[in-house]
Protein backbone atom coordinates (compact mmCIF):
# COMPACT_ATOMS: atom_id res chain seq x y z
CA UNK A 1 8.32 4.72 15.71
CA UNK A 2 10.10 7.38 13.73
CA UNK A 3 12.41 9.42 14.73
CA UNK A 4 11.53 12.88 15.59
CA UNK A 5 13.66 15.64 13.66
CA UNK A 6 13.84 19.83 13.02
CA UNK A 7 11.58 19.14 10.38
CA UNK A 8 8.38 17.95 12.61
CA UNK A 9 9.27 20.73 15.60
CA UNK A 10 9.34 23.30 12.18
CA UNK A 11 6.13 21.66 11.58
CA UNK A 12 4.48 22.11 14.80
CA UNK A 13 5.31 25.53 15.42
CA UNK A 14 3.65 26.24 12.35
CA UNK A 15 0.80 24.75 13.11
CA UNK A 16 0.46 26.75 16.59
CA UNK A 17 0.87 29.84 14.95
CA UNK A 18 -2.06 29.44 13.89
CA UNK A 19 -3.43 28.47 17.59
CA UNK A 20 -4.71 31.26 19.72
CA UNK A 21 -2.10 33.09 22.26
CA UNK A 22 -3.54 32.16 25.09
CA UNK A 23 -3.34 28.01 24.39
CA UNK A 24 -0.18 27.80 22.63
CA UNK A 25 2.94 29.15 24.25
CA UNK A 26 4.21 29.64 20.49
CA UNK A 27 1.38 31.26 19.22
CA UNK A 28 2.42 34.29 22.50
CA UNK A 29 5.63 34.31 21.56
CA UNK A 30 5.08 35.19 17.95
CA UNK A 31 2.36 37.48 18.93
CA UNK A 32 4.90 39.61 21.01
CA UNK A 33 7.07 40.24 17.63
CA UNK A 34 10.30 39.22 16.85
CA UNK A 35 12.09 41.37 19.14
CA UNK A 36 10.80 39.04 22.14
CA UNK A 37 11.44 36.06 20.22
CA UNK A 38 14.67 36.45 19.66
CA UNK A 39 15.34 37.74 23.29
CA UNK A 40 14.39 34.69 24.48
CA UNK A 41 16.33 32.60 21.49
CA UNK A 42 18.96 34.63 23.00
CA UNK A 43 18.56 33.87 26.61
CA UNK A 44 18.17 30.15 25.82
CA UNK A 45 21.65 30.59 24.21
CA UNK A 46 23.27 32.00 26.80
CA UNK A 47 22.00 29.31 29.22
CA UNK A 48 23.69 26.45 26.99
CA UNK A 49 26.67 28.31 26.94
CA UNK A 50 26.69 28.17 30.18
CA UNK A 51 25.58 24.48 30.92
CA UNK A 52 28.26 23.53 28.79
CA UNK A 53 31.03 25.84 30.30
CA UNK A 54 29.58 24.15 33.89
CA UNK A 55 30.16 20.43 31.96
CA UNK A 56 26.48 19.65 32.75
CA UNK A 57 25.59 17.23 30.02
CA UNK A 58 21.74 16.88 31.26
CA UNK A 59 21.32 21.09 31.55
CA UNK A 60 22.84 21.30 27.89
CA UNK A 61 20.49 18.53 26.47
CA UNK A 62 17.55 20.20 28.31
CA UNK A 63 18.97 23.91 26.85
CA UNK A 64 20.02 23.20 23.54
CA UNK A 65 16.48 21.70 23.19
CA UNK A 66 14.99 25.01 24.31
CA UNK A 67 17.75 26.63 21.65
CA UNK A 68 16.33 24.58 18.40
CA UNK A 69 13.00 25.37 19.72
CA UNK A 70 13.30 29.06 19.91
CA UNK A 71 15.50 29.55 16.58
CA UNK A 72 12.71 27.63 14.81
CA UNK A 73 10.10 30.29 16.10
CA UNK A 74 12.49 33.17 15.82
CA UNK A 75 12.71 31.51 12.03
CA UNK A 76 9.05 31.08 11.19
CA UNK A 77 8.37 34.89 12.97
CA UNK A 78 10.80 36.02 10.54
CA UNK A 79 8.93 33.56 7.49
CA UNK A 80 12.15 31.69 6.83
CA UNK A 81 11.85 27.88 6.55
CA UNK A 82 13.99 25.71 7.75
CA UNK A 83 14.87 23.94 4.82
CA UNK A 84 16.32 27.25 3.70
CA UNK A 85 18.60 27.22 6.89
CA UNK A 86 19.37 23.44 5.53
CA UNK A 87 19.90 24.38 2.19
CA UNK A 88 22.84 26.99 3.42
CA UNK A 89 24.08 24.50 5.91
CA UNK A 90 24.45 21.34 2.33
CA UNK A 91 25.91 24.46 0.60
CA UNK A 92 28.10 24.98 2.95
CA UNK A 93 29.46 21.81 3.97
CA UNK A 94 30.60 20.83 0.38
CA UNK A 95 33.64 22.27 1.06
CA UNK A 96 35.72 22.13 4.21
CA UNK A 97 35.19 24.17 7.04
CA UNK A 98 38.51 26.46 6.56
CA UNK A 99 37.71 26.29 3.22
CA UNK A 100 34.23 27.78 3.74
CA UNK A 101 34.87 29.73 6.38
CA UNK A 102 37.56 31.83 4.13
CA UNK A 103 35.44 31.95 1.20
CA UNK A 104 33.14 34.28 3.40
CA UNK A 105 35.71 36.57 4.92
CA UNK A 106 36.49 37.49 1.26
């Protein structure tokens, strides 16, 4: 079996935005706009901030989970694939971190 990646969830929400609202919990979320999407991108946040402050390995699995999910919705709401978000991410780590991180502050 392969292994599942960003690239298939990417896929899938894509493909249930095209569901109807009322079958496809993604299809509702991108239906209520952006503004509710990333609400609840940010709420998901928060709660793996907070499962990982707390040192509860099976609440931050379960949250960060629910984090990739909603960034890749809060992504395709705002029509911005994810291999654009990987692109910036390569471009990024061709350098080190300091070194990247400094190049932006300039």
């Amino acid at each position: 079996m392969a292994q599942f990646t960003l690239d298939d969830l990417a896929r899938i929400i894509r493909e249930r935005s095209s569901s109807s609202a009322e079958k496809s919990y993604t299809k509702s979320l991108l239906e209520a706009g952006m503004g509710r999407a990333a609400k609840k991108f940010g709420e998901e946040a928060v709660e793996a901030v907070i499962a990982a402050i707390q040192t509860d390995r099976a609440g931050l699995v379960s949250e960060s989970a629910d984090v990739l999910y909603h960034l890749l919705v809060v992504l395709q709401a705002a029509d911005i694939p994810l291999a654009d978000v990987l692109a910036e991410l390569e471009r990024r780590t061709s350098k080190s971190g300091l070194e990247e991180k400094n190049s932006r502050s300039k």
